[in-house]
Protein backbone atom coordinates (compact mmCIF):
# COMPACT_ATOMS: atom_id res chain seq x y z
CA UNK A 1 -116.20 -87.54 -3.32
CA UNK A 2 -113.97 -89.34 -0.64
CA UNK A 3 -117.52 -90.19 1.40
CA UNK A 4 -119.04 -91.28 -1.92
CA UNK A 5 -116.08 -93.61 -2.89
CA UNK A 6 -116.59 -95.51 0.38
CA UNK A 7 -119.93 -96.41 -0.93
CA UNK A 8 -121.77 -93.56 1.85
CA UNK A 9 -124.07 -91.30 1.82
CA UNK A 10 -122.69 -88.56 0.69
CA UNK A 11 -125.40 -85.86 2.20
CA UNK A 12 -124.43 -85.91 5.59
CA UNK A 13 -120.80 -84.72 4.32
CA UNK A 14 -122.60 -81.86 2.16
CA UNK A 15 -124.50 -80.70 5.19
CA UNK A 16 -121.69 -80.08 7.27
CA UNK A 17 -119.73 -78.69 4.69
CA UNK A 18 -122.16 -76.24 4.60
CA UNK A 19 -122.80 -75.37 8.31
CA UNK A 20 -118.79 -75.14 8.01
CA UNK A 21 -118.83 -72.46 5.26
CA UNK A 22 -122.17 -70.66 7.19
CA UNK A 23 -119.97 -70.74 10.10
CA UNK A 24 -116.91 -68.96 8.05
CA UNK A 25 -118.78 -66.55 6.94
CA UNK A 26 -120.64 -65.32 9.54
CA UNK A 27 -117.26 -64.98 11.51
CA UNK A 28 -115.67 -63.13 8.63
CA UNK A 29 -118.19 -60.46 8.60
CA UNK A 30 -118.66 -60.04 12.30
CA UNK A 31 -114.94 -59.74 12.19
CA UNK A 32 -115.23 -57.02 9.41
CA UNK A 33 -117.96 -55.36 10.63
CA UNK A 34 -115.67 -54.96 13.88
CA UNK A 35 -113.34 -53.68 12.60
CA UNK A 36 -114.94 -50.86 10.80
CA UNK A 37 -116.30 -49.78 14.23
CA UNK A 38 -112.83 -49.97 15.89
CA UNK A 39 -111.57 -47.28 13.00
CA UNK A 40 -114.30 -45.60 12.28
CA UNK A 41 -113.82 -46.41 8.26
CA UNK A 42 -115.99 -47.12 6.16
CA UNK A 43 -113.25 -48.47 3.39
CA UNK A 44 -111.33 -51.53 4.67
CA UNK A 45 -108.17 -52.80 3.37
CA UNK A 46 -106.26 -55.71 3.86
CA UNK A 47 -103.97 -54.20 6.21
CA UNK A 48 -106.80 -52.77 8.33
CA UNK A 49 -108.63 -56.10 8.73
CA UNK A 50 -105.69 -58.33 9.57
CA UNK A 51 -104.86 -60.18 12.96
CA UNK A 52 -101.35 -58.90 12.62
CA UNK A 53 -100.18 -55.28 12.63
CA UNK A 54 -96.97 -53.56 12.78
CA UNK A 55 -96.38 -49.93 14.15
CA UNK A 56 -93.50 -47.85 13.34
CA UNK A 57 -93.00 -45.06 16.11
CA UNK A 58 -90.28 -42.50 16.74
CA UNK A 59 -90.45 -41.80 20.75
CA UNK A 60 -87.91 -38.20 21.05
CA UNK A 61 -85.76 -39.71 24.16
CA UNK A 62 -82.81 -41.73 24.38
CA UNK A 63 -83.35 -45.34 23.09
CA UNK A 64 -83.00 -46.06 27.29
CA UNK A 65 -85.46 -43.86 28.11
CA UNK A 66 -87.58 -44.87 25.25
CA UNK A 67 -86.96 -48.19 26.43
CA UNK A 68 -88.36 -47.33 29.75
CA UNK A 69 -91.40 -45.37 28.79
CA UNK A 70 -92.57 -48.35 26.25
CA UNK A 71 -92.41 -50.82 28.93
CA UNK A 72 -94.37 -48.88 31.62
CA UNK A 73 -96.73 -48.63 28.45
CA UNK A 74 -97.06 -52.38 27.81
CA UNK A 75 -97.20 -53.27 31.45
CA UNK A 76 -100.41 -51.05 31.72
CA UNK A 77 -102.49 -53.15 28.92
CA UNK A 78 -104.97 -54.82 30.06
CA UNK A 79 -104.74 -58.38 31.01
CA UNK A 80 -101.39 -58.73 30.18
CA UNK A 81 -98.70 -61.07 31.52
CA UNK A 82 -96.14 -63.20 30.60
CA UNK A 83 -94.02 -59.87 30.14
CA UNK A 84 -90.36 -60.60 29.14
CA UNK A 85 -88.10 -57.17 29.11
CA UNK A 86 -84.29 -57.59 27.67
CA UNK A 87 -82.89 -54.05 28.34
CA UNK A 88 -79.45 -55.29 26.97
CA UNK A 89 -81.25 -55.83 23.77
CA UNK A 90 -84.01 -53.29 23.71
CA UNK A 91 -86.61 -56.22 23.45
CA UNK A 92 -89.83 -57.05 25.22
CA UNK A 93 -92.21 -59.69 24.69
CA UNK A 94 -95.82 -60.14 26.05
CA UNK A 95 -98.94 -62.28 25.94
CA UNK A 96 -101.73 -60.84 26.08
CA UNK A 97 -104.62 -62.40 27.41
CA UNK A 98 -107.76 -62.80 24.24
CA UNK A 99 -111.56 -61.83 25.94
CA UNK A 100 -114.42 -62.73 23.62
CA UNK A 101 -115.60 -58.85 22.62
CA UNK A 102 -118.96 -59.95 22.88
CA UNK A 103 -119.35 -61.43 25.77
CA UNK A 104 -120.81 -64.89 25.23
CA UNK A 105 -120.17 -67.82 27.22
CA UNK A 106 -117.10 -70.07 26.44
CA UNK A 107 -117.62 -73.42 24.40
CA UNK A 108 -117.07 -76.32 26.59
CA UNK A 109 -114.36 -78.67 26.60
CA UNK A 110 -116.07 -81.49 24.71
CA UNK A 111 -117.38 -78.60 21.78
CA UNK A 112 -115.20 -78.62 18.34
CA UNK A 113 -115.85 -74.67 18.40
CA UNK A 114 -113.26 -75.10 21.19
CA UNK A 115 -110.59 -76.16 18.90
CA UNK A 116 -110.28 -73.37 16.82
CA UNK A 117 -109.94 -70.00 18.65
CA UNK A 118 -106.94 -68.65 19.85
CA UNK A 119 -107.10 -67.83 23.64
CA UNK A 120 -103.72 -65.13 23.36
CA UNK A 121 -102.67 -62.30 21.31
CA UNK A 122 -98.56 -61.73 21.92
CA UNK A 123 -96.68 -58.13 21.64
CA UNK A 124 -93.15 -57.93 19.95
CA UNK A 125 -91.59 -54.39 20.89
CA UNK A 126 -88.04 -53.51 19.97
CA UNK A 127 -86.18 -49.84 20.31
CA UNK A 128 -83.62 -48.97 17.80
CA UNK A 129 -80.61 -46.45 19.04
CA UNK A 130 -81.14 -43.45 16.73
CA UNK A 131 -79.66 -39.97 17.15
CA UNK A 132 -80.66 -38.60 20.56
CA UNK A 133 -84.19 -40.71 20.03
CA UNK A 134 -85.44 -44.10 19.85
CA UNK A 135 -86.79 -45.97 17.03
CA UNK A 136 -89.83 -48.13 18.28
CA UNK A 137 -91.08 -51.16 16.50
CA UNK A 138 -94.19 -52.79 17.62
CA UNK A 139 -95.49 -56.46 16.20
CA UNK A 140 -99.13 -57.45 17.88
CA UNK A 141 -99.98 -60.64 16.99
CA UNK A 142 -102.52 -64.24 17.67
CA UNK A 143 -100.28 -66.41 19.36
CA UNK A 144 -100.44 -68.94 16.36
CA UNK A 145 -98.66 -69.61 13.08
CA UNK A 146 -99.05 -66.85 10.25
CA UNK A 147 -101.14 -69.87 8.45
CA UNK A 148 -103.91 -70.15 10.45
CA UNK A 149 -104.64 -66.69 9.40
CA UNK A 150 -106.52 -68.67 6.55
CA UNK A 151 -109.17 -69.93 8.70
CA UNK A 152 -109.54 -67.66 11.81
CA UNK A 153 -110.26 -63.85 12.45
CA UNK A 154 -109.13 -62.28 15.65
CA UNK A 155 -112.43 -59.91 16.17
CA UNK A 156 -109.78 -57.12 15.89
CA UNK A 157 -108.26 -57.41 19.45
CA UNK A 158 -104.68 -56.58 17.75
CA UNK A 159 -105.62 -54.04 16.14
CA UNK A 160 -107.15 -52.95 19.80
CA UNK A 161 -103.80 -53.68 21.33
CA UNK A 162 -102.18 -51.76 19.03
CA UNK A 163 -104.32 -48.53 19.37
CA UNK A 164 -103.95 -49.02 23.09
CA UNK A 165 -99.95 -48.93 23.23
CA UNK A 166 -99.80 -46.00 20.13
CA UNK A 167 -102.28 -43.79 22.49
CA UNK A 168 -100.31 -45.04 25.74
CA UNK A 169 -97.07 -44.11 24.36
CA UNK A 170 -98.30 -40.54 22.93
CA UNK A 171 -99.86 -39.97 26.55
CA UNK A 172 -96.97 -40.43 28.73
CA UNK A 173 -94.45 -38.31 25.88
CA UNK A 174 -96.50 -35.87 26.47
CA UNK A 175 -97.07 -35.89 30.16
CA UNK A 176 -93.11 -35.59 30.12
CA UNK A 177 -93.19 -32.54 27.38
CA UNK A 178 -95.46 -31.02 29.91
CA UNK A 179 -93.49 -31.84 32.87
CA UNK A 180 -90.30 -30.32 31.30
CA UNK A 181 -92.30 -27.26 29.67
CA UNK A 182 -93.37 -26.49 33.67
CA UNK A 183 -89.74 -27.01 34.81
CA UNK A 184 -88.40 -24.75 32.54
CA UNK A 185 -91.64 -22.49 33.92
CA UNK A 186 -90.20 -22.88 37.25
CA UNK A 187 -86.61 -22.41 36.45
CA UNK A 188 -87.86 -18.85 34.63
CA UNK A 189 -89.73 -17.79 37.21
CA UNK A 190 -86.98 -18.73 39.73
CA UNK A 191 -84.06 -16.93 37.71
CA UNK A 192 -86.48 -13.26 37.37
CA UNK A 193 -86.87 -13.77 41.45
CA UNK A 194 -83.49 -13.88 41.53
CA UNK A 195 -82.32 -11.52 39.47
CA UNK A 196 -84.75 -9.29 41.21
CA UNK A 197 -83.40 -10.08 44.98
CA UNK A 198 -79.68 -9.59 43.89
CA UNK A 199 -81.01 -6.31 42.35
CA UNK A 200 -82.84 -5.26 46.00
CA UNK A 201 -79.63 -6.37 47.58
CA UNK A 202 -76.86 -4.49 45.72
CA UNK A 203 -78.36 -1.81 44.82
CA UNK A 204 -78.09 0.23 47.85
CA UNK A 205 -76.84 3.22 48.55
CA UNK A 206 -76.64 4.62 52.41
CA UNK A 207 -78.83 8.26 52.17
CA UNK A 208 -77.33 9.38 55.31
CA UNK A 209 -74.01 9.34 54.09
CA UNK A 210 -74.95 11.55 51.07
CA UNK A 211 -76.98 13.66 53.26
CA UNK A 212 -73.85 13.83 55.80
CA UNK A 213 -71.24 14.36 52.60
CA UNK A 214 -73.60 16.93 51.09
CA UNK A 215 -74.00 19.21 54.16
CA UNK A 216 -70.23 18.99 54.82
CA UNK A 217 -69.44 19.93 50.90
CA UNK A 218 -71.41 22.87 51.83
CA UNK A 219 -69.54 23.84 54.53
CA UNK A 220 -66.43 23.80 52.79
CA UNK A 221 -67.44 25.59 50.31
CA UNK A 222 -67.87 28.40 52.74
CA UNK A 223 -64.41 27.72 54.34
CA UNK A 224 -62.18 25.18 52.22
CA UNK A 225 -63.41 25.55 48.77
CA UNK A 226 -60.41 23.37 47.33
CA UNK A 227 -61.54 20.63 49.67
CA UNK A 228 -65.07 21.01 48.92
CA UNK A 229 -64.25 20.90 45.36
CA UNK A 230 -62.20 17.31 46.38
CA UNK A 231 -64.95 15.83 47.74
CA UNK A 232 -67.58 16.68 45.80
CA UNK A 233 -65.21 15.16 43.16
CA UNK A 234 -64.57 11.83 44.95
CA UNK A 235 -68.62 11.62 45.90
CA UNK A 236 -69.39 11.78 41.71
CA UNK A 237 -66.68 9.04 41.48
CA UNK A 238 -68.60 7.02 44.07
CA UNK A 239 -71.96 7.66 42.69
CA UNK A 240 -70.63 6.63 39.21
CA UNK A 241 -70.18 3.10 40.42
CA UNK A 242 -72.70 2.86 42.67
CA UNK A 243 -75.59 3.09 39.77
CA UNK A 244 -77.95 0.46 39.95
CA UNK A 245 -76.74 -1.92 36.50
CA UNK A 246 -79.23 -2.93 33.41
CA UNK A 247 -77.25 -6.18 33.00
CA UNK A 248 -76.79 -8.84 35.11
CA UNK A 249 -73.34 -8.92 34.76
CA UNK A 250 -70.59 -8.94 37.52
CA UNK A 251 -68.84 -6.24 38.48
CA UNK A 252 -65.07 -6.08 38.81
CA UNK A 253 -62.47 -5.66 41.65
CA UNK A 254 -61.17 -2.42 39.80
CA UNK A 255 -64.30 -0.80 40.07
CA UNK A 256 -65.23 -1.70 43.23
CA UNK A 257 -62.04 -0.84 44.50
CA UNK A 258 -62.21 2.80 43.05
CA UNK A 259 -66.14 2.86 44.97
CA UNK A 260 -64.91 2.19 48.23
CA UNK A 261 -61.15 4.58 47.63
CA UNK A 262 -63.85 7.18 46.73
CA UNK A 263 -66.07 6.46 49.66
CA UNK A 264 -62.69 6.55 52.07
CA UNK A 265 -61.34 9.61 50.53
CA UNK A 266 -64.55 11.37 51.40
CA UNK A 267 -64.73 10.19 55.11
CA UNK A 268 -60.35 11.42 55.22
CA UNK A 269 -61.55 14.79 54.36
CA UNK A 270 -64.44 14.36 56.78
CA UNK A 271 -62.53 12.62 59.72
CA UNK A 272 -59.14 13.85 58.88
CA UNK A 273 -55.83 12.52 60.64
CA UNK A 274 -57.76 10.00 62.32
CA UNK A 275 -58.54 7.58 59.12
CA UNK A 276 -56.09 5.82 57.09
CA UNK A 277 -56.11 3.84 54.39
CA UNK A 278 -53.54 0.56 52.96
CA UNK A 279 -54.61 -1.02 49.90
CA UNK A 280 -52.83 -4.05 48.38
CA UNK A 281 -54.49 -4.98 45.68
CA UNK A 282 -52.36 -6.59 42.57
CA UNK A 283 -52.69 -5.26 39.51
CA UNK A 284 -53.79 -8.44 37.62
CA UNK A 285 -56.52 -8.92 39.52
CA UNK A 286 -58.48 -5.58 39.25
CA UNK A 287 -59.80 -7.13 35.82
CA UNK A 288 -61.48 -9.99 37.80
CA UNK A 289 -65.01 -10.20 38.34
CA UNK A 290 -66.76 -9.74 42.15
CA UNK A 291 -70.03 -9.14 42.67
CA UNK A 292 -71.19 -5.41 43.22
CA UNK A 293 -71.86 -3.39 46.64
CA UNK A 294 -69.85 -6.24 48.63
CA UNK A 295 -66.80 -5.14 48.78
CA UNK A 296 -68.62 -1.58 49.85
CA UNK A 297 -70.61 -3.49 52.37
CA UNK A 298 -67.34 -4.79 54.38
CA UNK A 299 -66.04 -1.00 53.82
CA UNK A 300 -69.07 0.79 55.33
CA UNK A 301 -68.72 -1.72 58.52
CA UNK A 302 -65.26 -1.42 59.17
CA UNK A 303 -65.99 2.81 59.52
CA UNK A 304 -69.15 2.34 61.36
CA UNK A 305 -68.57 -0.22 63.78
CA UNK A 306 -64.74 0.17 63.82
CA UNK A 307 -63.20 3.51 63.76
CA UNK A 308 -66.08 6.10 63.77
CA UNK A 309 -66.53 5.25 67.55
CA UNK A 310 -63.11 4.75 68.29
CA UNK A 311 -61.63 8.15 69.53
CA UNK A 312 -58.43 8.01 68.07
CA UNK A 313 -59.23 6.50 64.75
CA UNK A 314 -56.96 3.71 63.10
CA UNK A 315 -56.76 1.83 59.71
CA UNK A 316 -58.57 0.52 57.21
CA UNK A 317 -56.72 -2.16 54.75
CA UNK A 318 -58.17 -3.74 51.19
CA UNK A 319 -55.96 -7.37 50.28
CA UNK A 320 -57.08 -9.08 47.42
CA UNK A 321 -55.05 -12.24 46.84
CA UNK A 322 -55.91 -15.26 44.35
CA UNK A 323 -55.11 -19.06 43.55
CA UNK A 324 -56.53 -22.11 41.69
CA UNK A 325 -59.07 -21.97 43.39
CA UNK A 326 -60.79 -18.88 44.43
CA UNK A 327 -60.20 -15.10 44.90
CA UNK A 328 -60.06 -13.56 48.76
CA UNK A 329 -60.75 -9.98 48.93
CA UNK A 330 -60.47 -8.73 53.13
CA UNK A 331 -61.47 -5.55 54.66
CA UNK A 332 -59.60 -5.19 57.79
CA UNK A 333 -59.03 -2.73 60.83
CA UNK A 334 -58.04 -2.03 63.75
CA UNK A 335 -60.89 -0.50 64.94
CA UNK A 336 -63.01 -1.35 68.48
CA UNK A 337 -63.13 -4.78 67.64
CA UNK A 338 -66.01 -7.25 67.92
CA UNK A 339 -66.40 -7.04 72.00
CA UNK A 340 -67.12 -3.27 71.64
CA UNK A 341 -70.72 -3.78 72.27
CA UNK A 342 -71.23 -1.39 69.43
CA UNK A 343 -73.43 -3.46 66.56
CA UNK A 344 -75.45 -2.40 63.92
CA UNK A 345 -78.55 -4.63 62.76
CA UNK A 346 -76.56 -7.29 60.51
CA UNK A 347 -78.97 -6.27 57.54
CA UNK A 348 -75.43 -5.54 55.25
CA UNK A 349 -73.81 -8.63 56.25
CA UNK A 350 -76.80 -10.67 56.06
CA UNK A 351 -77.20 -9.54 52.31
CA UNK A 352 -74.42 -10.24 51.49
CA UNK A 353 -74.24 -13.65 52.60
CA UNK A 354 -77.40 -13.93 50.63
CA UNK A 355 -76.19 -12.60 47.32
CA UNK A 356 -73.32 -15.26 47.52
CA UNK A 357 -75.54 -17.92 48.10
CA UNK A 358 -78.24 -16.93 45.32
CA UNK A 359 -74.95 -16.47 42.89
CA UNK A 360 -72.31 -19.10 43.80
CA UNK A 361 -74.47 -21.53 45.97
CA UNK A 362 -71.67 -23.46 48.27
CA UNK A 363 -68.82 -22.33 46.39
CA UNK A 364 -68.52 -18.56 47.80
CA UNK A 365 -68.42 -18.11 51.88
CA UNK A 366 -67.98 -14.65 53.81
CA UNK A 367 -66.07 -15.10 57.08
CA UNK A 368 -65.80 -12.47 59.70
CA UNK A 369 -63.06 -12.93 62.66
CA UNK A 370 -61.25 -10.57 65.01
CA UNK A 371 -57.71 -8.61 64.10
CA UNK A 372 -54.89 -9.36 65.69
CA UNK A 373 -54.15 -6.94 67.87
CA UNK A 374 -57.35 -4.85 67.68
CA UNK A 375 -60.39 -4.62 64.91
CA UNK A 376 -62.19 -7.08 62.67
CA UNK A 377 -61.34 -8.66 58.85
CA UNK A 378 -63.78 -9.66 57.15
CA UNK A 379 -62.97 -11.79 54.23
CA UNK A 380 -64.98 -12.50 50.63
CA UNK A 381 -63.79 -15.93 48.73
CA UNK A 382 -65.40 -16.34 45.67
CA UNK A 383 -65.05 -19.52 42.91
CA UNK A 384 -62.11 -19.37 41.10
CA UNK A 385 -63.68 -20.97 37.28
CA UNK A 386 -65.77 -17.51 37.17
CA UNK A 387 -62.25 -15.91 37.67
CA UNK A 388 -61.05 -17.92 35.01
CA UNK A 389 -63.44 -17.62 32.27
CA UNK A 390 -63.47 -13.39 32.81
CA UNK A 391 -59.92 -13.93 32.56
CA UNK A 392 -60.35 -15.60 28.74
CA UNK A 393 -62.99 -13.19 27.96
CA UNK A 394 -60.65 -9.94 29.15
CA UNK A 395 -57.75 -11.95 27.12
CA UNK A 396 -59.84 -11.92 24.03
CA UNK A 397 -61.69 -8.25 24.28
CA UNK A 398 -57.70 -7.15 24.56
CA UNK A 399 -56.87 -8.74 21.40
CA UNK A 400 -59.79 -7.35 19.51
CA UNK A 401 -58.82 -4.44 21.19
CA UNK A 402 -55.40 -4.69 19.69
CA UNK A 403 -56.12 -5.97 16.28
C-alpha cells in the first residue's frame, strides 16, 4: 500500500513478500520436522519446538560437588567456549558455537540470508544449596533477544545442547555411583580378609604344650593325684579362653590375664621351685579391652626363650599400667636374656606385630628390650579412645546390670 502510494508498481513488493513468506515457511517446517527426529515424537508442543529450554535437575552431591561435576559437563560440549564459572555464586555461563545441521555452505557477506541467523546458542547453569544435594538449573538459549523468536527457528540445536548436558550429567553421577559401589566392594572384601588373618593369627594354640601337659597329668595321676587333679583344672581354665571367638570383638585384660595365670600355674607344677610368678595388674583395668592370644604370645616367650633353658629358673612378671593415652601391658623376666643365642623363629612376635597393625594401624606398637639385670620385657601399648569407649560401654552394661 506504502509502494502503491508512492505512485510504484506495486508487484515487485508482492513478489518479494511472497518469496519472504515461502522462505518462512519452509524454515518453520524444516525446523519442525527436526525436531520431531531429535525426540522421536510424533506430537509436538510448543515447549518441544522452542529455541529456548529450561531443565530442572537434582544432581545427589553437595551443591560444590555438583558444582564441579556440571562444569566438567559443560566444558565437554562440543564447540564450546567463552566459558565463564563463578564458584562463589554457583553460576556458569557459555557460548556455544551454532553449526548449520545440514551442512550447506555459509551465505556470503554481501547475501541478506546473512542477516538473519544467529551464529551462537549460550548456556545459563546455576546450582542451588539443597539438603546434602544440589539443585541444578539449566537455561540453553540463541544468543539473541526473546523477540526474535518471532521470525527465526534454531533447527533445534538447544534442544541438542540440552539433551547433551542432561545425558552428560546422568553419565558421570553414575560413573561416581559405580566408583563408590566398587569402593565399598573393596572395603568388604578388605574387612572379611581381615577379619580372617586376625582369626589365623590369634587363634592358636601350641599342641606341644597340651601334648607335654597331658602326658604329665598322666603321670600324676599315677603318683600325685591332687596335683594332677590341679592341673588338669588350670589346663580347662586355659582352654576356656583360648577358644577360637564367633565375634569379632576384643578380648579383655581379665581374661587374658586368667589364660596366661592358667598357662603359668601349669608350667609351676611342671617346673616346680624354679618358676615364679609377680603380677601387678590393677583392678580397674582388667575390664579393658586387649586383643586376644597377645598377651599369651609375650608369656609363651618369656618360658621358652627365658627360663626353660636357664638352669636355675627365675621370674616371670605381668604390669599393666594406663594413661590418657594408651594402655601398656609388659611381660618381663629375668631369664637368659637376648645374647643367649637361644631364638625361636619370630613367627609369635611377628603376628603379633601384625594383628596390631591390621587393628590399630600406627596407634598400637610392641617393643621388645633387655631387663635390667638379666632377661627381656616385652611391652604391648595399645590406643587409649578404644580403652575409653569399653570403659562407657562396661559403665552402662553395670547400670543395666543394676537397675
Amino acid at each position: 500500500m506504502l509502494w502503491e502510494g508512492i505512485g510504484l508498481d506495486s508487484w515487485p513488493v508482492a513478489v518479494a513478500g511472497m518469496l519472504a513468506i515461502g522462505f518462512v515457511i519452509t524454515r518453520a517446517v524444516s525446523h519442525m520436522w527436526r525436531v520431531r527426529l531429535l525426540t522421536n515424537n510424533a506430537s509436538l508442543n510448543a515447549e518441544v519446538l522452542g529455541n529456548r529450554h529450561r531443565r530442572q535437575i537434582e544432581i545427589p552431591l553437595e551443591a560444590g560437588e555438583a558444582f564441579d561435576l556440571l562444569e566438567a559437563a559443560i566444558r565437554e560440549l562440543p564447540r564450546v567456549h567463552d566459558i565463564e564459572s563463578a564458584r562463589d555464586s554457583l553460576q556458569i555461563r557459555a557460548k556455544v558455537e551454532r553449526l548449520d545441521p545440514y551442512g550447506s555452505k555459509a551465505p556470503g557477506p554481501y547475501n541478506p540470508l546473512n542477516w538473519f541467523p544467529v551464529p551462537r546458542n549460550q548456556i545459563l547453569a546455576t546450582v542451588t544449596p539443597r539438603d546434602g544435594t544440589g539443585g541444578v538449573m539449566l537455561v540453553f538459549e540463541p544468543e539473541s533477544a526473546a523477540w526474535t523468536d518471532w521470525l527465526r527457528v534454531d533447527d533445534g540445536t538447544n534442544l541438542e545442547n540440552a539433551e547433551a548436558i542432561t545425558r552428560a550429567i546422568a553419565r558421570r553421577v553414575a560413573d561416581r555411583r559405580r566408583g563408590e559401589q566398587t569402593a565399598v566392594a573393596q572395603t568388604v572384601t578388605e574387612k572379611e580378609l581381615t577379619v580372617a588373618r586376625l582369626s589365623l593369627l590369634h587363634a592358636q594354640v601350641e599342641p606341644h604344650f597340651l601334648y607335654n601337659t597331658l602326658a604329665s597329668a598322666q603321670y600324676l595321676t599315677r603318683s600325685e593325684p591332687a596335683k594332677a587333679d590341679e592341673m588338669l583344672g588350670h589346663l580347662i581354665q586355659y582352654l576356656r579362653h583360648s577358644l577360637p571367638r564367633t565375634d569379632e570383638s576384643l578380648s579383655t585384660l581379665g581374661d587374658e590375664l586368667d589364660r596366661s595365670r592358667a598357662y603359668l600355674e601349669i608350667l609351676r607344677i611342671r617346673m616346680g621351685p624354679r618358676l615364679a610368678l609377680q603380677i601387678d595388674v590393677p583392678t580397674e583395668l582388667l575390664s579393658t579391652p586387649l586383643p586376644p592370644m597377645m598377651l599369651q604370645t609375650l608369656v609363651e616367650n618369656a618360658i621358652k626363650h627365658g627360663l626353660e633353658p636357664k638352669p636355675g629358673g627365675g621370674t616371670v612378671w605381668i604390669l599393666a599400667r594406663s594413661n590418657e593415652t594408651q594402655l601398656s601391658v609388659t611381660v618381663a623376666d629375668d631369664g637368659l636374656g637376648l645374647n643367649s643365642g637361644i631364638g625361636g623363629t619370630g613367627i609369635g612376635l611377628k603376628n603379633v606385630r601384625e594383628r596390631l597393625r591390621l587393628l590399630y594401624g600406627a596407634e598400637a606398637s610392641l617393643s621388645i628390650v633387655a631387663n635390667f639385670p638379666n632377661g627381656v620385657a616385652s611391652t604391648i601399648c595399645v590406643p587409649a579412645q578404644e580403652l575409653q569407649e569399653h570403659s562407657q560401654k562396661h559403665s552402662q552394661d553395670q547400670a543395666v546390670r543394676r537397675a
